[in-house]
N, C-alpha and C. Protein backbone atom coordinates (compact mmCIF):
# COMPACT_ATOMS: atom_id res chain seq x y z
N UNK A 1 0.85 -1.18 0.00
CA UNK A 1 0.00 0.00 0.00
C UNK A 1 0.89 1.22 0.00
N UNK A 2 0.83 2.56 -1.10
CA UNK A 2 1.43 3.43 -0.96
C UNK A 2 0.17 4.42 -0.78
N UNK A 3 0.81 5.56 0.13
CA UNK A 3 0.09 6.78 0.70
C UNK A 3 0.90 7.99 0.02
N UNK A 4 0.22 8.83 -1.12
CA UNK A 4 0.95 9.77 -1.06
C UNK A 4 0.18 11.32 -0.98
N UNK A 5 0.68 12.05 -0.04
CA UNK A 5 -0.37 13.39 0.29
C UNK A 5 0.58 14.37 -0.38
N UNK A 6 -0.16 14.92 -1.10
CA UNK A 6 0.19 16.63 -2.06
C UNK A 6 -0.77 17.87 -1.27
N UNK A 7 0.38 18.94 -1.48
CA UNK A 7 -0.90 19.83 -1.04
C UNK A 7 -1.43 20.84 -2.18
N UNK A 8 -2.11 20.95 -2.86
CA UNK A 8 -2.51 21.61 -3.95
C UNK A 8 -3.21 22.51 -3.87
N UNK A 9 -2.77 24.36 -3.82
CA UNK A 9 -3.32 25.04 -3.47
C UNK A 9 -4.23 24.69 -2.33
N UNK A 10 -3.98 24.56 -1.16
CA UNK A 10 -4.36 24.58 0.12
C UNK A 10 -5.25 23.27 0.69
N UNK A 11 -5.44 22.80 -0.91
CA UNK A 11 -6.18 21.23 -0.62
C UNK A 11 -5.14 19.87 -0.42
N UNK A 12 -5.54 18.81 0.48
CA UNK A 12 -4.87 17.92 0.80
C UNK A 12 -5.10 16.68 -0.23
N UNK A 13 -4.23 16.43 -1.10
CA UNK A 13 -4.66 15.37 -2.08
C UNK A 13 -4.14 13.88 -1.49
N UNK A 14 -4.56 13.07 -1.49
CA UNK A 14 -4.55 11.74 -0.67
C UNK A 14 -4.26 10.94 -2.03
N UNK A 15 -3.46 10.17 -2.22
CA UNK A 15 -3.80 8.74 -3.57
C UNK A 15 -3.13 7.80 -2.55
N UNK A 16 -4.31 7.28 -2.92
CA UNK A 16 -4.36 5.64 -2.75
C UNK A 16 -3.27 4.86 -3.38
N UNK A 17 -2.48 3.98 -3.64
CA UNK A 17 -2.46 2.62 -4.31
C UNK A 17 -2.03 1.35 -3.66
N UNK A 18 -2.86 0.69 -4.48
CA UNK A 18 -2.49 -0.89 -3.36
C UNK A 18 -3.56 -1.88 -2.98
N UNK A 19 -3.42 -2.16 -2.08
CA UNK A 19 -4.49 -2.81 -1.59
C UNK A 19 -4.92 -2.27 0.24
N UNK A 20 -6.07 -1.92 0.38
CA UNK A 20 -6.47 -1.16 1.78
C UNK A 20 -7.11 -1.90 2.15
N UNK A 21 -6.49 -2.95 3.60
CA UNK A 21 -6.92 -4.29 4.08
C UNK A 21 -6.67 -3.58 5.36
N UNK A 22 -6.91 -4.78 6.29
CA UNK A 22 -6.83 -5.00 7.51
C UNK A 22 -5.25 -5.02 7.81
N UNK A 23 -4.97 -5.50 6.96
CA UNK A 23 -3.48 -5.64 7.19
C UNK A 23 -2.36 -4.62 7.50
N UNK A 24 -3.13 -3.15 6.47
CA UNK A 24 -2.03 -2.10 6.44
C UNK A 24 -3.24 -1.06 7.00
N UNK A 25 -4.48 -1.43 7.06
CA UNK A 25 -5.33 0.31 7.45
C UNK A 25 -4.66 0.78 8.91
N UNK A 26 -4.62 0.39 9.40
CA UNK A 26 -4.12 1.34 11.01
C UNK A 26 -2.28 1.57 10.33
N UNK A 27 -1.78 1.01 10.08
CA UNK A 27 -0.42 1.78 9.09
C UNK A 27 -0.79 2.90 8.64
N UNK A 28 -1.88 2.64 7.33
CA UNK A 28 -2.10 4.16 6.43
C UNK A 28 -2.51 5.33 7.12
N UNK A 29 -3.50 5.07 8.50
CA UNK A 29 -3.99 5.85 9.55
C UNK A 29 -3.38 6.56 10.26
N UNK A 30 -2.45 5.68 10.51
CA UNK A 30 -0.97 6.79 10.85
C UNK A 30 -0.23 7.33 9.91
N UNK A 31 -0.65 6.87 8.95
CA UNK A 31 0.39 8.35 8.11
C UNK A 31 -0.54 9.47 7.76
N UNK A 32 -1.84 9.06 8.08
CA UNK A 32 -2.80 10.36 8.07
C UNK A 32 -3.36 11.42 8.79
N UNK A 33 -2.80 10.01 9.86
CA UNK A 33 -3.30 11.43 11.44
C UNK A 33 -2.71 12.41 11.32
N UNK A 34 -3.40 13.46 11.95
CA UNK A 34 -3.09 14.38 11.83
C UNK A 34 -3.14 15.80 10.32
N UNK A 35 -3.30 14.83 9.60
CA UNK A 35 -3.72 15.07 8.18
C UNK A 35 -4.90 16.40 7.97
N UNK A 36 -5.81 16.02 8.76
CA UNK A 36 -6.50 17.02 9.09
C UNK A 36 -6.85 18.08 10.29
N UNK A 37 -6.56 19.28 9.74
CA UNK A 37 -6.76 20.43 10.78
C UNK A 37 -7.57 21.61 10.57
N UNK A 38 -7.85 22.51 11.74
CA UNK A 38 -8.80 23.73 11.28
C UNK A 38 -8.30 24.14 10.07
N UNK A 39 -7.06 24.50 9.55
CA UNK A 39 -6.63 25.20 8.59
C UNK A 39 -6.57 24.55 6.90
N UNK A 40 -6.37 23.20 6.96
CA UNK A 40 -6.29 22.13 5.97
C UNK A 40 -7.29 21.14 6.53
N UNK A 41 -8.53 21.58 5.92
CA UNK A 41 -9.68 20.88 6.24
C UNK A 41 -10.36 20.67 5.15
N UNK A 42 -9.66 20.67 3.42
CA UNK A 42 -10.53 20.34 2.33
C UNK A 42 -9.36 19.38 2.23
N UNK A 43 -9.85 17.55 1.29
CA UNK A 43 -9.02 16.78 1.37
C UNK A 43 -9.82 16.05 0.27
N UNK A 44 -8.82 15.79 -0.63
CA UNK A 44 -9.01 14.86 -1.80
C UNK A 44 -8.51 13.53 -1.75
N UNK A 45 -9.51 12.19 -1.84
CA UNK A 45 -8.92 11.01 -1.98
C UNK A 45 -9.15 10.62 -3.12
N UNK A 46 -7.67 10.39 -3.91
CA UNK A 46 -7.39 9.42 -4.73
C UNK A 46 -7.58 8.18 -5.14
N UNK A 47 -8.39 7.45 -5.55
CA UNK A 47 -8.45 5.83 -5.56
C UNK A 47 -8.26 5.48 -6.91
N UNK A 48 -7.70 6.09 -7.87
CA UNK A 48 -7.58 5.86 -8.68
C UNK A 48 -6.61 4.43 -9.45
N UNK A 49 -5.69 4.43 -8.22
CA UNK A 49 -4.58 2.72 -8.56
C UNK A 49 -5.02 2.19 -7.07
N UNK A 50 -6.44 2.33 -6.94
CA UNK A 50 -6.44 1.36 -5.22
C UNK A 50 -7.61 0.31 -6.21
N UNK A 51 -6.66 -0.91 -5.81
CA UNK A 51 -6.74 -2.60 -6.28
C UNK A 51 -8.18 -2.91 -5.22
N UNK A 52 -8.15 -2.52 -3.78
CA UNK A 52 -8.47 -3.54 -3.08
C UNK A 52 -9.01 -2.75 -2.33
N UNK A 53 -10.40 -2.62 -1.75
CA UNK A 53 -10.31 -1.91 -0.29
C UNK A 53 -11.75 -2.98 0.52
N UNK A 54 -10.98 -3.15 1.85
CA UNK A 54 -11.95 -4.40 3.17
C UNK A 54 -12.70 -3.44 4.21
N UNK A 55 -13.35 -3.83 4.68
CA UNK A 55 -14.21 -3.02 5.78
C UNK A 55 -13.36 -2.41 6.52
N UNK A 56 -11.94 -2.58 6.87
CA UNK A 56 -10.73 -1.97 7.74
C UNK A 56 -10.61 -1.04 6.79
N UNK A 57 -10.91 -0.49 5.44
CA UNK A 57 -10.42 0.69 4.44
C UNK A 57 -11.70 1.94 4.58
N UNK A 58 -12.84 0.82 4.68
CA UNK A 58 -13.65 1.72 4.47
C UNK A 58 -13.90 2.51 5.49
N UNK A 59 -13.44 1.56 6.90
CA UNK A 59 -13.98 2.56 7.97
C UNK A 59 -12.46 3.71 8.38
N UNK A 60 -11.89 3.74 7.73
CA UNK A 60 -10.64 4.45 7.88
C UNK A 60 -11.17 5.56 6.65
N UNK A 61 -11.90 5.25 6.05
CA UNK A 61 -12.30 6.37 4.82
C UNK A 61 -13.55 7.50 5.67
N UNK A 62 -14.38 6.71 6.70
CA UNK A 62 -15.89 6.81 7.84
C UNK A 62 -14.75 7.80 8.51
N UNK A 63 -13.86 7.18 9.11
CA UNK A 63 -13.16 8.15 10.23
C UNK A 63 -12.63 9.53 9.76
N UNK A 64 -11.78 9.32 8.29
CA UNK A 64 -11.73 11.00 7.89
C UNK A 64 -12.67 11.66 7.58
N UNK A 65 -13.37 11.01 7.17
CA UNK A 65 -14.77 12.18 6.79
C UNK A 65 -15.07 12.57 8.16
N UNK A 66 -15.69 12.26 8.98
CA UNK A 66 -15.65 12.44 9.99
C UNK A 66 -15.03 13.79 11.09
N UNK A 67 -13.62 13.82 10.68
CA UNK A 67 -12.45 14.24 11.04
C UNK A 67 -12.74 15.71 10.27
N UNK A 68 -13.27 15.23 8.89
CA UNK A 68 -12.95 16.65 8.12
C UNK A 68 -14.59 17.41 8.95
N UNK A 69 -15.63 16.95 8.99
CA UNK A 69 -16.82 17.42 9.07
C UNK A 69 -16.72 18.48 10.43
N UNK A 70 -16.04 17.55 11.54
CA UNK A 70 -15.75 18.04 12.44
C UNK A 70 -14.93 19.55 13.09
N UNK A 71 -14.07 19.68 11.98
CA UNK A 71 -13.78 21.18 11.46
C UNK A 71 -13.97 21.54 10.58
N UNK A 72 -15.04 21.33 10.12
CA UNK A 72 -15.81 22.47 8.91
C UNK A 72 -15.69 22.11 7.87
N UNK A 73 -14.76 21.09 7.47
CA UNK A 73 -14.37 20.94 6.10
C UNK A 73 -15.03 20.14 5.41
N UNK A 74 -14.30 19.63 3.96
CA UNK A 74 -14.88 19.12 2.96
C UNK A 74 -14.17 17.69 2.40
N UNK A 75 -14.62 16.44 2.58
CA UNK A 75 -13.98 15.27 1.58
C UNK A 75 -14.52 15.03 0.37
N UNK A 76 -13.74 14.67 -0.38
CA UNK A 76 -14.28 13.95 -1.92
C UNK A 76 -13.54 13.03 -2.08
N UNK A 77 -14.06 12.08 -2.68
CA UNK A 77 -13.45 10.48 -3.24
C UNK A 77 -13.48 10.79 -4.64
N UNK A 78 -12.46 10.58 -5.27
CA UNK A 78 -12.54 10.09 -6.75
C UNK A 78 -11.44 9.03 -7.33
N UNK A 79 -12.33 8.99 -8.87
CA UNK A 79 -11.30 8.13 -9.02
C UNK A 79 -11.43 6.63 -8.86
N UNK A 80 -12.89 6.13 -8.47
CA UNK A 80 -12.85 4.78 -8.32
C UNK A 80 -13.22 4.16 -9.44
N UNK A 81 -12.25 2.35 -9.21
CA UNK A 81 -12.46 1.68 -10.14
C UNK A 81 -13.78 0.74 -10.04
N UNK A 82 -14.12 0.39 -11.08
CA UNK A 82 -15.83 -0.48 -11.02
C UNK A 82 -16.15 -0.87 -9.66
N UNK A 83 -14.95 -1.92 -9.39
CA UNK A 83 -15.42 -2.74 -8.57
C UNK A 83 -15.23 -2.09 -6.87
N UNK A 84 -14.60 -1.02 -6.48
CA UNK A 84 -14.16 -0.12 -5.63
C UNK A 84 -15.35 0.68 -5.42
N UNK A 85 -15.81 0.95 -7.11
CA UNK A 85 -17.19 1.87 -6.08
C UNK A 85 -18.36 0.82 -5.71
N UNK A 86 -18.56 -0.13 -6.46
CA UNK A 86 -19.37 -1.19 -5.91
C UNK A 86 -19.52 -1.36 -4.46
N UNK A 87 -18.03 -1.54 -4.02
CA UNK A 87 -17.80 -2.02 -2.52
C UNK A 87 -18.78 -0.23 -2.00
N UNK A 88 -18.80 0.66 -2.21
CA UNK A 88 -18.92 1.87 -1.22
C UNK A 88 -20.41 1.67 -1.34
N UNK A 89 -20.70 1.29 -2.76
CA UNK A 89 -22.40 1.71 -2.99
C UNK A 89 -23.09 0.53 -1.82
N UNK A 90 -22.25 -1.04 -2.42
CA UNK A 90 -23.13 -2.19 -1.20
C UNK A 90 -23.15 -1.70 -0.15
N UNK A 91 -21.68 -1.13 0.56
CA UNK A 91 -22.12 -0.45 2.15
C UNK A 91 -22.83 0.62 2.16
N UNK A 92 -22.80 1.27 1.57
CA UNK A 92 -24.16 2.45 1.92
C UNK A 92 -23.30 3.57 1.70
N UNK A 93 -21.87 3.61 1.47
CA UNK A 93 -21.01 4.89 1.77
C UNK A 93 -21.27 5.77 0.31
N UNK A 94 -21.64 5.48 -0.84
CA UNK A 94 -22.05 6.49 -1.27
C UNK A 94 -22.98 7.49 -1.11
N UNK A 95 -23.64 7.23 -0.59
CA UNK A 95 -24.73 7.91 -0.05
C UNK A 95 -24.59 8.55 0.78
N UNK A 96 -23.24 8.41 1.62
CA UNK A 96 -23.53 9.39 3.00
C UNK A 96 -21.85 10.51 1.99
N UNK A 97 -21.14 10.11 0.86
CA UNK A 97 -20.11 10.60 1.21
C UNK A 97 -19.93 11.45 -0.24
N UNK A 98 -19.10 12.01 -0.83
CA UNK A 98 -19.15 12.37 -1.55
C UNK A 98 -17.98 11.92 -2.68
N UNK A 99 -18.54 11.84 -3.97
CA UNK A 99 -17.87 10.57 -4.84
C UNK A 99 -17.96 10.99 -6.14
N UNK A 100 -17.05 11.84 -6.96
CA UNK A 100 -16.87 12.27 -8.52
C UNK A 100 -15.83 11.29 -9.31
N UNK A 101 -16.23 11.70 -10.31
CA UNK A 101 -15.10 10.95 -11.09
C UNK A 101 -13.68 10.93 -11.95
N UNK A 102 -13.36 11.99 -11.16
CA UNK A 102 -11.99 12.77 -11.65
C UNK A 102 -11.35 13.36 -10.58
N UNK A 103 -9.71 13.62 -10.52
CA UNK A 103 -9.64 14.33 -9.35
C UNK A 103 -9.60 15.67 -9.89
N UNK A 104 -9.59 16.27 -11.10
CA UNK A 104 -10.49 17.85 -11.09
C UNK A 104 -11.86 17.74 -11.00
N UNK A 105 -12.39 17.03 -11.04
CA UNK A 105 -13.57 17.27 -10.64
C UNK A 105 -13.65 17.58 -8.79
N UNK A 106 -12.87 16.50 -8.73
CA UNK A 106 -12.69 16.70 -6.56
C UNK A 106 -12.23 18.14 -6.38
N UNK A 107 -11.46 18.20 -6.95
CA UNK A 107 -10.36 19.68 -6.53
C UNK A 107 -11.91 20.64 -6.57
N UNK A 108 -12.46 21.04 -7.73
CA UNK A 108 -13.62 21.86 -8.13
C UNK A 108 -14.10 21.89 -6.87
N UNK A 109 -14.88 20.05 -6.62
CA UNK A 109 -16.01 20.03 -5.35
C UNK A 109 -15.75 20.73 -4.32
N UNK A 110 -14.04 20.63 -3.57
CA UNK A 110 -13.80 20.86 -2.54
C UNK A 110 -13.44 22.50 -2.21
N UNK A 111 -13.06 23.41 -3.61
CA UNK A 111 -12.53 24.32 -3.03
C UNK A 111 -13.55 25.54 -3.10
């Protein structure tokens, strides 16, 4: 699993790649804490090369949103592959989260 955060004009860009299991989510979690603050509170996730994501990904995806809502801010997901957004739609997370299909389109949503 690689984590890589950009900051792009004041937004936090997140990409995914890999596989987001049980195995590495509390890993990736720590390279995110902290990720969000009053000041950098719009945040773009990447899923664009993410292979794999298990209920340990998704609820690590539950916790930043979360994180961002909590100071004011804004998440967007983009970028998923077929079977990636499948997994969000069966759990219900499209619906609560917000999900385009480009990361200019995210950048747009968020700023």
């Amino acid at each position: 699993m690689t984590v890589t955060v950009e900051n792009a004009d004041g937004i936090q860009v997140v990409a995914l790649e890999g596989r987001l299991d049980s195995m590495n989510a509390s890993s990736v979690e720590g390279q995110l804490n902290g990720l969000v603050t009053a000041d950098l509170n719009r945040i773009v996730v990447d899923m664009a090369k993410l292979d794999y994501i298990s209920s340990a990904g998704l609820r690590l995806i539950l916790v930043m949103a979360k994180q961002v809502k909590q100071v004011g801010g804004k998440l967007v997901l983009c970028g998923m592959q077929s079977h990636i957004r499948e997994v969000f739609e069966i759990s219900g997370f499209l619906s609560i989260l917000t999900v385009v299909e480009t990361r200019a389109d995210a950048l747009t949503a968020v700023a």
